[in-house]
PDB file of N, CA and C in Angstrom:
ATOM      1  N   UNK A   1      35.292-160.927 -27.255  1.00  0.00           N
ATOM      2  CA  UNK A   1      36.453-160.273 -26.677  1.00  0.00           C
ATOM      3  C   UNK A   1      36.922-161.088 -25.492  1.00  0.00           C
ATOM      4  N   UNK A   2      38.485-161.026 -25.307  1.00  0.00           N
ATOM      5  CA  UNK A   2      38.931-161.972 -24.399  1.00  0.00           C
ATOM      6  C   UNK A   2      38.767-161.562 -23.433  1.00  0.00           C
ATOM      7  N   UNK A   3      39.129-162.206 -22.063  1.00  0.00           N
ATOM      8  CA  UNK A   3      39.202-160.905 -20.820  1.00  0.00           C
ATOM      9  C   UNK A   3      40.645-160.944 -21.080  1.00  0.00           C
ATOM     10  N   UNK A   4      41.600-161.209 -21.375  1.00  0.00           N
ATOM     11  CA  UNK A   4      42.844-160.412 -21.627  1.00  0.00           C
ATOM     12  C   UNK A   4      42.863-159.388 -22.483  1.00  0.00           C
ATOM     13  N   UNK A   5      41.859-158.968 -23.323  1.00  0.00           N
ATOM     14  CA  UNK A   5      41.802-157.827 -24.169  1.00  0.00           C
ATOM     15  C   UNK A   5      40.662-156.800 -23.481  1.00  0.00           C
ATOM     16  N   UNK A   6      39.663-157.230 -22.638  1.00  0.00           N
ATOM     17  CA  UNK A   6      39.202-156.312 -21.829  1.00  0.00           C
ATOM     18  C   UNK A   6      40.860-155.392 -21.149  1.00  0.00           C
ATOM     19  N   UNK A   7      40.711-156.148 -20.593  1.00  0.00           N
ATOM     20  CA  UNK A   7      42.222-156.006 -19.498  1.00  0.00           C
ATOM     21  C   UNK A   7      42.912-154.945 -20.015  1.00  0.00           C
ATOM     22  N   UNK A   8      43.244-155.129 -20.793  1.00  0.00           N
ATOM     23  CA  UNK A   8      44.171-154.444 -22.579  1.00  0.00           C
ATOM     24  C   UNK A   8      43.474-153.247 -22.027  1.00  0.00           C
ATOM     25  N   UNK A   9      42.263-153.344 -22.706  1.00  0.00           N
ATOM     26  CA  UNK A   9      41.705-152.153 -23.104  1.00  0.00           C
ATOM     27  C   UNK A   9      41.260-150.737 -21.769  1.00  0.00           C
ATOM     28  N   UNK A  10      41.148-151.749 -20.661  1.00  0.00           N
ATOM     29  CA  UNK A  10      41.064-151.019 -19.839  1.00  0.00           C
ATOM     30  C   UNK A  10      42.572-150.077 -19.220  1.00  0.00           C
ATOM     31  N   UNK A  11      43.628-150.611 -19.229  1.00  0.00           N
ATOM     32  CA  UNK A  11      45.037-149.920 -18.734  1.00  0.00           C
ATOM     33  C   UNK A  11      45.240-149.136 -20.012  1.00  0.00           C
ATOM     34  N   UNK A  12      44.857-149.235 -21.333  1.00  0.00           N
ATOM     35  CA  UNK A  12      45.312-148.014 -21.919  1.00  0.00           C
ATOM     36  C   UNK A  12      44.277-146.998 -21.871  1.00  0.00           C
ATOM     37  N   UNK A  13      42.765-146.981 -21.908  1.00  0.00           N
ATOM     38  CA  UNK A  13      42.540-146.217 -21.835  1.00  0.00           C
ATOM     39  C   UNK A  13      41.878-145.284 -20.410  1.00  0.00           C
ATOM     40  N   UNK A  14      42.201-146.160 -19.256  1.00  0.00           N
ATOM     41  CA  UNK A  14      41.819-145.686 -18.323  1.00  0.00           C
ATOM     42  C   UNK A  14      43.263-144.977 -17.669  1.00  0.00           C
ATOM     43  N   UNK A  15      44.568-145.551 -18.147  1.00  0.00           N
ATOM     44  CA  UNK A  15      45.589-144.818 -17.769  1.00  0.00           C
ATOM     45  C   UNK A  15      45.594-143.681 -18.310  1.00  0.00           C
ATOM     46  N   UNK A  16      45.530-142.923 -19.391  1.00  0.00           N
ATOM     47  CA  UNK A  16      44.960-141.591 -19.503  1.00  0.00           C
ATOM     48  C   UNK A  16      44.227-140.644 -19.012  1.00  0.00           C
ATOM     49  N   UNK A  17      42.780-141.464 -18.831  1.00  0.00           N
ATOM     50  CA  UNK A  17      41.800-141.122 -18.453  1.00  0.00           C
ATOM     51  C   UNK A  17      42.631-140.489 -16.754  1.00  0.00           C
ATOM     52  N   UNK A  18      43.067-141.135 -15.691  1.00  0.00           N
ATOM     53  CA  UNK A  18      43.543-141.219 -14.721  1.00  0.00           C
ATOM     54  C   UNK A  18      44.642-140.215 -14.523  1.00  0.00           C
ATOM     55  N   UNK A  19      45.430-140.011 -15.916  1.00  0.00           N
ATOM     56  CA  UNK A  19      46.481-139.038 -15.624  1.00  0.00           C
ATOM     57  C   UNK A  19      46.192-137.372 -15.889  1.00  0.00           C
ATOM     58  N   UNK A  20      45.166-137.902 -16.764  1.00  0.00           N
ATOM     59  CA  UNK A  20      44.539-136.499 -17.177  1.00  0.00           C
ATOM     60  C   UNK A  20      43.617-135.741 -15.700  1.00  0.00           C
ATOM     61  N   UNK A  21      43.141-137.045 -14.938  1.00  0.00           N
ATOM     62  CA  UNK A  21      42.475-136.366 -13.905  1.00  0.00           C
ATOM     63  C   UNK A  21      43.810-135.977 -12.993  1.00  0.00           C
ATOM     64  N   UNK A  22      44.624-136.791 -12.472  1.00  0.00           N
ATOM     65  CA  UNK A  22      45.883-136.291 -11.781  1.00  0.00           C
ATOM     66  C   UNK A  22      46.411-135.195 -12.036  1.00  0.00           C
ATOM     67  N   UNK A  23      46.858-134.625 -13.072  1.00  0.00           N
ATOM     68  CA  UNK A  23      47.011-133.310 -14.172  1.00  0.00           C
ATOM     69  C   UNK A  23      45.925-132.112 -13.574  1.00  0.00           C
ATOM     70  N   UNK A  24      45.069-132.748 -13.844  1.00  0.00           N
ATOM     71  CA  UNK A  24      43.795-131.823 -13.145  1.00  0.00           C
ATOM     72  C   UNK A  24      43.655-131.105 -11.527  1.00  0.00           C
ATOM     73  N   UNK A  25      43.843-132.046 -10.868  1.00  0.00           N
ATOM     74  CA  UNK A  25      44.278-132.079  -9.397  1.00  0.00           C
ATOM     75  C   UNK A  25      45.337-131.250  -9.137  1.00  0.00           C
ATOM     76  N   UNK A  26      46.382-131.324  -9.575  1.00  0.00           N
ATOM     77  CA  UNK A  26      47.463-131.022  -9.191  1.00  0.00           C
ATOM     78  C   UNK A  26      47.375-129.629  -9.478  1.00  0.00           C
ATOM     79  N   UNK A  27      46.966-129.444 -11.085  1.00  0.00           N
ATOM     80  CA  UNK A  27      46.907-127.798 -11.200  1.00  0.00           C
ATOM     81  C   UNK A  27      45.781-126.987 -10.468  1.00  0.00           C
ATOM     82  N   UNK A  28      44.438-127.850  -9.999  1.00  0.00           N
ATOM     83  CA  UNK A  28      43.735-126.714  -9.060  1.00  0.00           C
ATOM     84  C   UNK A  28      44.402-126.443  -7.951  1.00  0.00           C
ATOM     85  N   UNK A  29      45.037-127.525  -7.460  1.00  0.00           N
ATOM     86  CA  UNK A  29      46.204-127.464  -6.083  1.00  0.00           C
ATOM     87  C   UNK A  29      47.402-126.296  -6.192  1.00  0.00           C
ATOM     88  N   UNK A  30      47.695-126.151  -7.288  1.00  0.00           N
ATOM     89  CA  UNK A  30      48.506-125.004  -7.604  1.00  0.00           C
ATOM     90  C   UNK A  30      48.286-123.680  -7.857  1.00  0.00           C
ATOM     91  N   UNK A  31      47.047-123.652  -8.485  1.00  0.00           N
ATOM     92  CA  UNK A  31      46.252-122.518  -8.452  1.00  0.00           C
ATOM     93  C   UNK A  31      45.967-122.068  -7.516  1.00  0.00           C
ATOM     94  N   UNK A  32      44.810-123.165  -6.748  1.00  0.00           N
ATOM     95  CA  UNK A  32      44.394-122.464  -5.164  1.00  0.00           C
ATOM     96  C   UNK A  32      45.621-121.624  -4.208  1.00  0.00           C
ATOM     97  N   UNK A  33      46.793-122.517  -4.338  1.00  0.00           N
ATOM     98  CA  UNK A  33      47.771-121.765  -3.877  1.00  0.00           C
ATOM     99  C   UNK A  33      48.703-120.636  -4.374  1.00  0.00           C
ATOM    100  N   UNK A  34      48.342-120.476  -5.463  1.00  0.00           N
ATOM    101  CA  UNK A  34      48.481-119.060  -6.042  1.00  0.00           C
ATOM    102  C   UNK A  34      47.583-117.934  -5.866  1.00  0.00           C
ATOM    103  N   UNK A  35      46.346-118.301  -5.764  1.00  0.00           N
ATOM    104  CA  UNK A  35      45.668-117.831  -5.546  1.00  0.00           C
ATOM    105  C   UNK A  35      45.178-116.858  -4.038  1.00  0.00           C
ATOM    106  N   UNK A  36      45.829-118.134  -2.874  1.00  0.00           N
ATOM    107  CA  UNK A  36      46.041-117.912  -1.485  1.00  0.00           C
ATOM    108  C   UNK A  36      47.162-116.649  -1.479  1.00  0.00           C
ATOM    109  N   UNK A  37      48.106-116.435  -2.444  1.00  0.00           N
ATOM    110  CA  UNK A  37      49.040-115.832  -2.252  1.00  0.00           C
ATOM    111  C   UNK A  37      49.073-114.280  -3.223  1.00  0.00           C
ATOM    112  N   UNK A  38      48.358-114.352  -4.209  1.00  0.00           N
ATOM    113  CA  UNK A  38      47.741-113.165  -5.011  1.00  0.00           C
ATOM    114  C   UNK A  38      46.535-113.085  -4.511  1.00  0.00           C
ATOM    115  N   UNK A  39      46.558-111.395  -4.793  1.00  0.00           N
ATOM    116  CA  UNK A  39      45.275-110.798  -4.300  1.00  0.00           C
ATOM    117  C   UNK A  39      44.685-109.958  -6.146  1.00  0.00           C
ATOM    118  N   UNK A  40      44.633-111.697  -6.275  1.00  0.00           N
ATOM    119  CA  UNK A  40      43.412-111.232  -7.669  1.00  0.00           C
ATOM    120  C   UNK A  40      42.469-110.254  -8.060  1.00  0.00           C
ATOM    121  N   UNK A  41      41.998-110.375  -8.982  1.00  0.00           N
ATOM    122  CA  UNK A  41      40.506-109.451  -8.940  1.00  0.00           C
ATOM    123  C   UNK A  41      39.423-110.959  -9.046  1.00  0.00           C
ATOM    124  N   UNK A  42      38.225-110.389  -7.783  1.00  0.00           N
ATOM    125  CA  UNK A  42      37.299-111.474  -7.971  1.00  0.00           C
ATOM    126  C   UNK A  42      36.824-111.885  -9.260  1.00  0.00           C
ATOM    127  N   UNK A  43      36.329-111.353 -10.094  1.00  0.00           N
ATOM    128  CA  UNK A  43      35.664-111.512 -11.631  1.00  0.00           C
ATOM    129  C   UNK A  43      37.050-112.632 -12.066  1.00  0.00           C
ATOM    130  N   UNK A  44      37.893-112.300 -11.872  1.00  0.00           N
ATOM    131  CA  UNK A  44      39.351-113.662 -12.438  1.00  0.00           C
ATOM    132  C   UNK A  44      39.455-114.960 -12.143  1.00  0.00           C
ATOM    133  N   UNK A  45      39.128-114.801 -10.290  1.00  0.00           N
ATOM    134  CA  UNK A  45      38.848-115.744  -9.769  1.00  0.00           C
ATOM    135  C   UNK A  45      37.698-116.457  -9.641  1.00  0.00           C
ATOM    136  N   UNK A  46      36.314-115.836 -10.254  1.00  0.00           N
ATOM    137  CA  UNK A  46      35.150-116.338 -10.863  1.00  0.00           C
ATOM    138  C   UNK A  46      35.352-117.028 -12.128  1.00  0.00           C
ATOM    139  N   UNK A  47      35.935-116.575 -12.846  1.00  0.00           N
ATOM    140  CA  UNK A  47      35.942-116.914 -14.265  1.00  0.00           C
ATOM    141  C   UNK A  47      37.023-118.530 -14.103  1.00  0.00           C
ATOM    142  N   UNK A  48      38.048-118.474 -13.577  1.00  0.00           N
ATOM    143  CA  UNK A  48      38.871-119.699 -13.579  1.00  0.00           C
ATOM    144  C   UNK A  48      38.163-120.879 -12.882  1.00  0.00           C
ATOM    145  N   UNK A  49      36.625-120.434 -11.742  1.00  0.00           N
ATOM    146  CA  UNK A  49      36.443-121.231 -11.035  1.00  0.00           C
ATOM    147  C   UNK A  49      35.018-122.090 -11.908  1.00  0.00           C
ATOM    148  N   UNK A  50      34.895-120.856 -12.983  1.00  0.00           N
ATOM    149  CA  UNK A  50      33.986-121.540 -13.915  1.00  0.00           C
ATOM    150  C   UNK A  50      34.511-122.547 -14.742  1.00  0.00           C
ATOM    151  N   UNK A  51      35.751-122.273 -15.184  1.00  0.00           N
ATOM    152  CA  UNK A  51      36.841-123.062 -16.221  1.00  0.00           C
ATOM    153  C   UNK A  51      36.919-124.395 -14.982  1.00  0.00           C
ATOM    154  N   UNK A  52      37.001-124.495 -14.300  1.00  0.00           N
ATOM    155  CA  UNK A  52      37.032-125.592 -13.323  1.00  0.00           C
ATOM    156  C   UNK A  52      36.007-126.410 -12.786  1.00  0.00           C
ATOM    157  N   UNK A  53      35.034-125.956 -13.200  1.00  0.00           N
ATOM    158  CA  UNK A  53      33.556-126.705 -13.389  1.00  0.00           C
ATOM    159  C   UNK A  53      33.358-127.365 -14.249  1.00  0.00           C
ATOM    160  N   UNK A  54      33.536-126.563 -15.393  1.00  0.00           N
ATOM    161  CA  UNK A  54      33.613-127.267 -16.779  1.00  0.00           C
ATOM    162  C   UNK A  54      34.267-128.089 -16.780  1.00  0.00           C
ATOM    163  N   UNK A  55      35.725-128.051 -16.619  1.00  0.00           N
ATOM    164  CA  UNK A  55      36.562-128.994 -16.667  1.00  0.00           C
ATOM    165  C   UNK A  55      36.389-130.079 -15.743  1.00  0.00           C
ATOM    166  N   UNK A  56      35.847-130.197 -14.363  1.00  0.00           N
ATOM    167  CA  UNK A  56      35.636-131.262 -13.668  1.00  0.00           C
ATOM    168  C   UNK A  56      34.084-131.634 -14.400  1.00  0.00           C
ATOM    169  N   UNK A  57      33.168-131.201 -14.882  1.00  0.00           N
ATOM    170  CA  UNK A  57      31.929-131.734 -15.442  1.00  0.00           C
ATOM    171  C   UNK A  57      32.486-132.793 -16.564  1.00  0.00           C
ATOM    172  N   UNK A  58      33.476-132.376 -17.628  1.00  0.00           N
ATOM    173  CA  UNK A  58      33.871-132.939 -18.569  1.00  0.00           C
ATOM    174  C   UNK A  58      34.447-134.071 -18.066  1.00  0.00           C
ATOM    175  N   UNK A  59      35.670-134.371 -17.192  1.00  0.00           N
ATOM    176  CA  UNK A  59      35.794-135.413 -16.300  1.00  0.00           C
ATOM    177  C   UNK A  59      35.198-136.376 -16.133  1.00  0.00           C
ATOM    178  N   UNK A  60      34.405-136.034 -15.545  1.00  0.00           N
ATOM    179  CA  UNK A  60      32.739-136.843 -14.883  1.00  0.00           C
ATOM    180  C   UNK A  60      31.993-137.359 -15.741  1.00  0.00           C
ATOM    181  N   UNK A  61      31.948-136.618 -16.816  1.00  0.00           N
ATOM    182  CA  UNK A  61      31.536-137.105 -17.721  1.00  0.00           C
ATOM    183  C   UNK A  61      32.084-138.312 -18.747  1.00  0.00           C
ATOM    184  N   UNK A  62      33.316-138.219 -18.905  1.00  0.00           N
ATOM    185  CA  UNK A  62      34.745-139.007 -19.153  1.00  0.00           C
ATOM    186  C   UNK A  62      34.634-140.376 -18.712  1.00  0.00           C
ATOM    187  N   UNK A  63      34.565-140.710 -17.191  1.00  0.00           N
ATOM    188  CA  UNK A  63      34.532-141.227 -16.009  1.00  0.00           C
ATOM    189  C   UNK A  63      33.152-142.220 -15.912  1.00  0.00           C
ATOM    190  N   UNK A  64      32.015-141.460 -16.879  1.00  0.00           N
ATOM    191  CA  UNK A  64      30.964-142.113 -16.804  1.00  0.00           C
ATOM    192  C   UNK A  64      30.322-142.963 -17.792  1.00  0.00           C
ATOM    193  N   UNK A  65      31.153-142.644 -19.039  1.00  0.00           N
ATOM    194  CA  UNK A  65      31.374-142.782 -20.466  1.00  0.00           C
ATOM    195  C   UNK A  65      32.052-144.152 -20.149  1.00  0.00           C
ATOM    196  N   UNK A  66      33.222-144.192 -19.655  1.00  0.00           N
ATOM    197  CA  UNK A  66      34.082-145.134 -19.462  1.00  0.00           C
ATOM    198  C   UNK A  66      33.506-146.151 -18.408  1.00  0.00           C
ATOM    199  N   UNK A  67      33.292-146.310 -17.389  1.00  0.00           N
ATOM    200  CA  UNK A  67      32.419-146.734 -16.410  1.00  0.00           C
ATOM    201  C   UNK A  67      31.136-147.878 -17.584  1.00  0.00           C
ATOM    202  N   UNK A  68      30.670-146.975 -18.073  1.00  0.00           N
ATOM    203  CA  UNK A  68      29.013-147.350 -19.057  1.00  0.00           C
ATOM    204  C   UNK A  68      30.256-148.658 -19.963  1.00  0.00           C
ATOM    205  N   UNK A  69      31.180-148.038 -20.417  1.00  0.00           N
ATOM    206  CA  UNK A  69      32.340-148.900 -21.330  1.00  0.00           C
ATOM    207  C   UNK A  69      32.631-150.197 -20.881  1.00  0.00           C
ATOM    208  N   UNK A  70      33.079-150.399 -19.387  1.00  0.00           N
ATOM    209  CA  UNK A  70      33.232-151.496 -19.054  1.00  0.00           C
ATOM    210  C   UNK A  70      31.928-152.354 -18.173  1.00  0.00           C
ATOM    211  N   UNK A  71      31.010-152.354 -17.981  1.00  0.00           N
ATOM    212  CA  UNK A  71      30.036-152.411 -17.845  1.00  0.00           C
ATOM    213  C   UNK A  71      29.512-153.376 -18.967  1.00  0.00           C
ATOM    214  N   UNK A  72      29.301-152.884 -20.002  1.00  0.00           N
ATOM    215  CA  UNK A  72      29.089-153.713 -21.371  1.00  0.00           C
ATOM    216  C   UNK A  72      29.873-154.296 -21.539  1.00  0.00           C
ATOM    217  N   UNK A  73      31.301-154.214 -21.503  1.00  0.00           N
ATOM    218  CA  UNK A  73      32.160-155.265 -22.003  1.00  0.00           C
ATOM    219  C   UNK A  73      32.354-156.333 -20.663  1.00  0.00           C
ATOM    220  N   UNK A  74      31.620-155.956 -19.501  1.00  0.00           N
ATOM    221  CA  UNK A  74      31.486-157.221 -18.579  1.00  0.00           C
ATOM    222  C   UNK A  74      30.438-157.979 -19.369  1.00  0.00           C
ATOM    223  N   UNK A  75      29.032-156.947 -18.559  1.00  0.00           N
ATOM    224  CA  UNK A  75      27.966-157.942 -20.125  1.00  0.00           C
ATOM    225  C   UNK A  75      28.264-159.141 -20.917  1.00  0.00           C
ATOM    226  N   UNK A  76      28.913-158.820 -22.033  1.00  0.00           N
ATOM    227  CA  UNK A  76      29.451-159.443 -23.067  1.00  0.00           C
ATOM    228  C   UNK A  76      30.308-160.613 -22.247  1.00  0.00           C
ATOM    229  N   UNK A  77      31.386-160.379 -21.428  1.00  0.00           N
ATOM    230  CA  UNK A  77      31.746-161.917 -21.002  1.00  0.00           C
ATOM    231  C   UNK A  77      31.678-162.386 -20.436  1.00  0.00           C
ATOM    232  N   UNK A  78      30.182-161.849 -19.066  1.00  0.00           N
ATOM    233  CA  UNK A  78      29.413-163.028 -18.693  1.00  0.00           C
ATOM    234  C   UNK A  78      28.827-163.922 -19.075  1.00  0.00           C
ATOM    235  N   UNK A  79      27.944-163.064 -20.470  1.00  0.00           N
ATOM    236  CA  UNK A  79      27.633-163.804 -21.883  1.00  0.00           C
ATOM    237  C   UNK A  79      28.093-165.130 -22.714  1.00  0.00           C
ATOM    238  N   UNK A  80      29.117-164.364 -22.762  1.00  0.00           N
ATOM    239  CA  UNK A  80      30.036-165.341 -23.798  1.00  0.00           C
ATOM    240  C   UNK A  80      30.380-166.593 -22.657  1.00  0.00           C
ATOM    241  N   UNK A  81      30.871-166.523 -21.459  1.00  0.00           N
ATOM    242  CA  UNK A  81      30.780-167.695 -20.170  1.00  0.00           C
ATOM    243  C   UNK A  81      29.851-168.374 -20.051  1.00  0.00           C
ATOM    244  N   UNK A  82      28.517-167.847 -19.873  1.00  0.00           N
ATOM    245  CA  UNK A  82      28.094-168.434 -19.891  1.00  0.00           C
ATOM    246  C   UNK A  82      27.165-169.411 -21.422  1.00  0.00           C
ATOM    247  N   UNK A  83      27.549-169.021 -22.060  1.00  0.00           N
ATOM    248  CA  UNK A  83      27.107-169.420 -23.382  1.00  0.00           C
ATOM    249  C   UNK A  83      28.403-170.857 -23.555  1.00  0.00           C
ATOM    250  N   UNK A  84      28.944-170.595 -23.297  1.00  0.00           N
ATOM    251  CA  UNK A  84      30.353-172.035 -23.466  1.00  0.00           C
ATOM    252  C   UNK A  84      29.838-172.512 -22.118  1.00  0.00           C
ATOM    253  N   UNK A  85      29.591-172.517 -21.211  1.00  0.00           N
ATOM    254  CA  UNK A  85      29.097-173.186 -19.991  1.00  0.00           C
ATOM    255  C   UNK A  85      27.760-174.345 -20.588  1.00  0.00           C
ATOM    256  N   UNK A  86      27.551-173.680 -20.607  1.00  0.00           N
ATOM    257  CA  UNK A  86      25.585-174.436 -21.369  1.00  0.00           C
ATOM    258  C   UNK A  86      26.449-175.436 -22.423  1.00  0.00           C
ATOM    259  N   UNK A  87      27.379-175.420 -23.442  1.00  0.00           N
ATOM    260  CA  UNK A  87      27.474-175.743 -24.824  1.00  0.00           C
ATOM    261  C   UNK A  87      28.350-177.051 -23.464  1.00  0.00           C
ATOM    262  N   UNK A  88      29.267-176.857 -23.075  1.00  0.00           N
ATOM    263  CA  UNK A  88      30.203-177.692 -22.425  1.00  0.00           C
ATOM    264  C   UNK A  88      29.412-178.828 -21.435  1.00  0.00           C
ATOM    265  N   UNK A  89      28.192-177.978 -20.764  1.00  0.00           N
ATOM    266  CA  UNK A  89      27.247-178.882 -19.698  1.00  0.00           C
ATOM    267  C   UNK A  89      26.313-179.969 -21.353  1.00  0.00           C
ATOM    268  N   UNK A  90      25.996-179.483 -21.812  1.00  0.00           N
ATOM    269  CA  UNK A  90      25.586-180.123 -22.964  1.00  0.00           C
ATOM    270  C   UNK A  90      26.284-181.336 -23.640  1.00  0.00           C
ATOM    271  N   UNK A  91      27.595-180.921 -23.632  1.00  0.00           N
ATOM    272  CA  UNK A  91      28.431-182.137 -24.399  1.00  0.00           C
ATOM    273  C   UNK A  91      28.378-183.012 -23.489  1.00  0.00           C
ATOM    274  N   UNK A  92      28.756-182.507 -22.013  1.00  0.00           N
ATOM    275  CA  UNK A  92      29.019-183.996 -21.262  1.00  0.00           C
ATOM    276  C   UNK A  92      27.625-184.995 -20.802  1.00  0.00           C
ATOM    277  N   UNK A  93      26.629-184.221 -20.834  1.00  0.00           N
ATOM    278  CA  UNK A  93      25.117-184.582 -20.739  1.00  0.00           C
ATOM    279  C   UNK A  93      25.125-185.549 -22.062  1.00  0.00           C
ATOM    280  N   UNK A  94      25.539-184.941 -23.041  1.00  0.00           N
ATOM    281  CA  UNK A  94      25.231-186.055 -24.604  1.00  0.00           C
ATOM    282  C   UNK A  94      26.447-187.416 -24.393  1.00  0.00           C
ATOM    283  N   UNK A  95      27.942-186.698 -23.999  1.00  0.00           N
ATOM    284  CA  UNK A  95      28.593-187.952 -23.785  1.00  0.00           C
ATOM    285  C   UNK A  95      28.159-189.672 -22.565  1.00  0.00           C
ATOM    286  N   UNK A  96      27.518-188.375 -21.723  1.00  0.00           N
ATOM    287  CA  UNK A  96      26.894-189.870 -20.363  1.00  0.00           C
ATOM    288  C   UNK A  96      26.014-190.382 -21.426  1.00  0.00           C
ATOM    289  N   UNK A  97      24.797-190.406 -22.089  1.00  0.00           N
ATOM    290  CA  UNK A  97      24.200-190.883 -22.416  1.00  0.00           C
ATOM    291  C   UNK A  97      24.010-191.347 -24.023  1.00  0.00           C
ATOM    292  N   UNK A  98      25.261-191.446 -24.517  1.00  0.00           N
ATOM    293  CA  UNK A  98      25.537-192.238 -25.439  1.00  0.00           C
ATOM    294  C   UNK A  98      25.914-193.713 -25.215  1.00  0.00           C
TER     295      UNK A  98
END
């Protein structure tokens, strides 16, 4: 894999990843302030704050998935660098001493 297709791969799927958390943000921000302004029943406001656990666990989880994702695909093209490094120090080592 190239690093222009790392690259690739990282803006499409981390731009999601990113908007979906923004999305996220914004609506606890809206809630809380609905919330500031209704006088709920606690059990409602328990239950949404559970839905908001979950949903930030899933996140995190998202986040860590993806994280582990590019991680390996560094791996791989330090790898691959250095594997053409060695092959390239090699040729010119065989060219001096021909």
């Amino acid at each position: 894999m190239s690093a222009c297709g790392v690259t690739e791969m990282q803006q499409t799927s981390c731009g999601s990843l990113y908007g979906d958390l923004e999305e996220y943000l914004n609506e606890v921000e809206k809630r809380a302030q609905r919330t500031c302004n209704d006088s709920d029943d606690v059990y409602t406001q328990l239950a949404q704050r559970e839905k908001d656990l979950v949903l930030a666990a899933e996140l995190g989880k998202a986040l860590l998935e993806k994280n582990e994702e590019i991680s390996r695909a560094n791996e791989r093209l330090a790898e691959e660098y250095s594997h053409k490094l060695e092959v390239r120090i090699f040729i010119c080592y065989s060219l001096l001493f021909l």
